[in-house]
Protein backbone atom coordinates (compact mmCIF):
# COMPACT_ATOMS: atom_id res chain seq x y z
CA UNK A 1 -38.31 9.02 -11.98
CA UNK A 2 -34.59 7.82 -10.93
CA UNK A 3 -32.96 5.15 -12.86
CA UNK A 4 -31.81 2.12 -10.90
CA UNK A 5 -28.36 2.11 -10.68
CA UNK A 6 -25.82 -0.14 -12.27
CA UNK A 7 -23.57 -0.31 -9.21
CA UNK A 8 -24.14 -3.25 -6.33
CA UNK A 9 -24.69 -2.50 -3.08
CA UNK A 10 -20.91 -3.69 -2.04
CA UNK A 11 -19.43 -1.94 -4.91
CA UNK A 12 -21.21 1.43 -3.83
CA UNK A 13 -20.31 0.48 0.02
CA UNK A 14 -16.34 -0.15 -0.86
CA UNK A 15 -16.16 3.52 -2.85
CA UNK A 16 -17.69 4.97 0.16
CA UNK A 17 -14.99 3.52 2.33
CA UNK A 18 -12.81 4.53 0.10
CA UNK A 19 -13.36 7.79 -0.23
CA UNK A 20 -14.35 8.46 4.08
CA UNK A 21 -11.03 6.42 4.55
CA UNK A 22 -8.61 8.49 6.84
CA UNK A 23 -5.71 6.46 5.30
CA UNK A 24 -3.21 8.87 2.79
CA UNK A 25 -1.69 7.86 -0.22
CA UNK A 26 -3.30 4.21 -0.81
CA UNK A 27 -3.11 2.71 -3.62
CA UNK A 28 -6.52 0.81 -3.99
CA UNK A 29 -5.93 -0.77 -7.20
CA UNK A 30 -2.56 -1.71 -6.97
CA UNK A 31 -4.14 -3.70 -3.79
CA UNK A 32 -6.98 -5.02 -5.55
CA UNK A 33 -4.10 -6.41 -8.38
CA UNK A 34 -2.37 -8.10 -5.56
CA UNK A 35 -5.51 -9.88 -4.55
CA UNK A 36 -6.34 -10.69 -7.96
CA UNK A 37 -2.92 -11.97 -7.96
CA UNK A 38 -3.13 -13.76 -5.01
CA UNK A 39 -6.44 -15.43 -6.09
CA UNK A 40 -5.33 -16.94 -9.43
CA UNK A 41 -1.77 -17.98 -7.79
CA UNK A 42 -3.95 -19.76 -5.59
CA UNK A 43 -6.34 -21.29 -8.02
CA UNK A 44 -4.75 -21.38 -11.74
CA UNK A 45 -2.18 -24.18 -13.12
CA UNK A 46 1.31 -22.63 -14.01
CA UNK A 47 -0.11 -22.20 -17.59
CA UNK A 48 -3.59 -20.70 -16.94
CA UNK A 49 -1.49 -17.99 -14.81
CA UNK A 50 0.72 -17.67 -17.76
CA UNK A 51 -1.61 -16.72 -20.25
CA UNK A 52 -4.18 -14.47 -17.32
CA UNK A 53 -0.50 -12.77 -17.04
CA UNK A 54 0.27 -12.51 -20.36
CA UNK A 55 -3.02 -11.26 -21.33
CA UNK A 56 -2.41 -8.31 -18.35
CA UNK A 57 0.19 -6.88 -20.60
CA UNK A 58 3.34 -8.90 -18.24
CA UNK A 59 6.21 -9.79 -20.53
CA UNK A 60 7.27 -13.66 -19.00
CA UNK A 61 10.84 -12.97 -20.37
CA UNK A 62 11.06 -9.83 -18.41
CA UNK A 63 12.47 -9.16 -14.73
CA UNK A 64 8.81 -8.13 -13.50
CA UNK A 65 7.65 -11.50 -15.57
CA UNK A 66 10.12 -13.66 -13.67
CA UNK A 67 9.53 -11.99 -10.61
CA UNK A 68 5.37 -12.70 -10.71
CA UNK A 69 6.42 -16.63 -11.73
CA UNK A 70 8.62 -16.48 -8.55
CA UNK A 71 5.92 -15.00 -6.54
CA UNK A 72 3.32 -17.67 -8.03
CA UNK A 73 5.49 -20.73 -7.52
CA UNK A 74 6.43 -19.31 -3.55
CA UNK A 75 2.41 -18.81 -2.78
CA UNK A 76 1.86 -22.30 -4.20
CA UNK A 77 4.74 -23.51 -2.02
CA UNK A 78 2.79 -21.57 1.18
CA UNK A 79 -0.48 -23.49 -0.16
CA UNK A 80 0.82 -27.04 0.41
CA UNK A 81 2.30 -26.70 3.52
């Protein structure tokens, strides 16, 4: 007998695109971040995205921490036009 998997259906369908993808040299989780990014840009309050940031390992007081508030405040700019 097989065990049932503990991958869904889309999961096992996105590593199969993946993987049959004629595409070189991209960077699937550094796009998946960026969504992820996107996502809580779109949806958090300045402080929830502080702390989901700061709990990723990004330094706030850094340039790449000042750079992701820049980007965060810009998309919710875009978002109220």
């Amino acid at each position: 007998m097989s065990d049932p998997s503990n991958f869904k259906d889309e999961e096992i369908e996105q590593l199969r695109r993946q993987t049959t993808s004629r595409r070189v040299n991209v960077d699937y989780e550094q796009q998946q971040r960026a969504r992820d990014l996107l996502l809580a840009a779109r949806t958090d309050t300045p402080e929830e995205f502080q702390t989901r940031m700061t709990n990723r390992g990004v330094d706030l007081n850094s340039d790449q921490g000042r750079k992701v508030m820049e980007a965060y405040w810009a998309i919710r700019r875009a978002q109220q036009r």
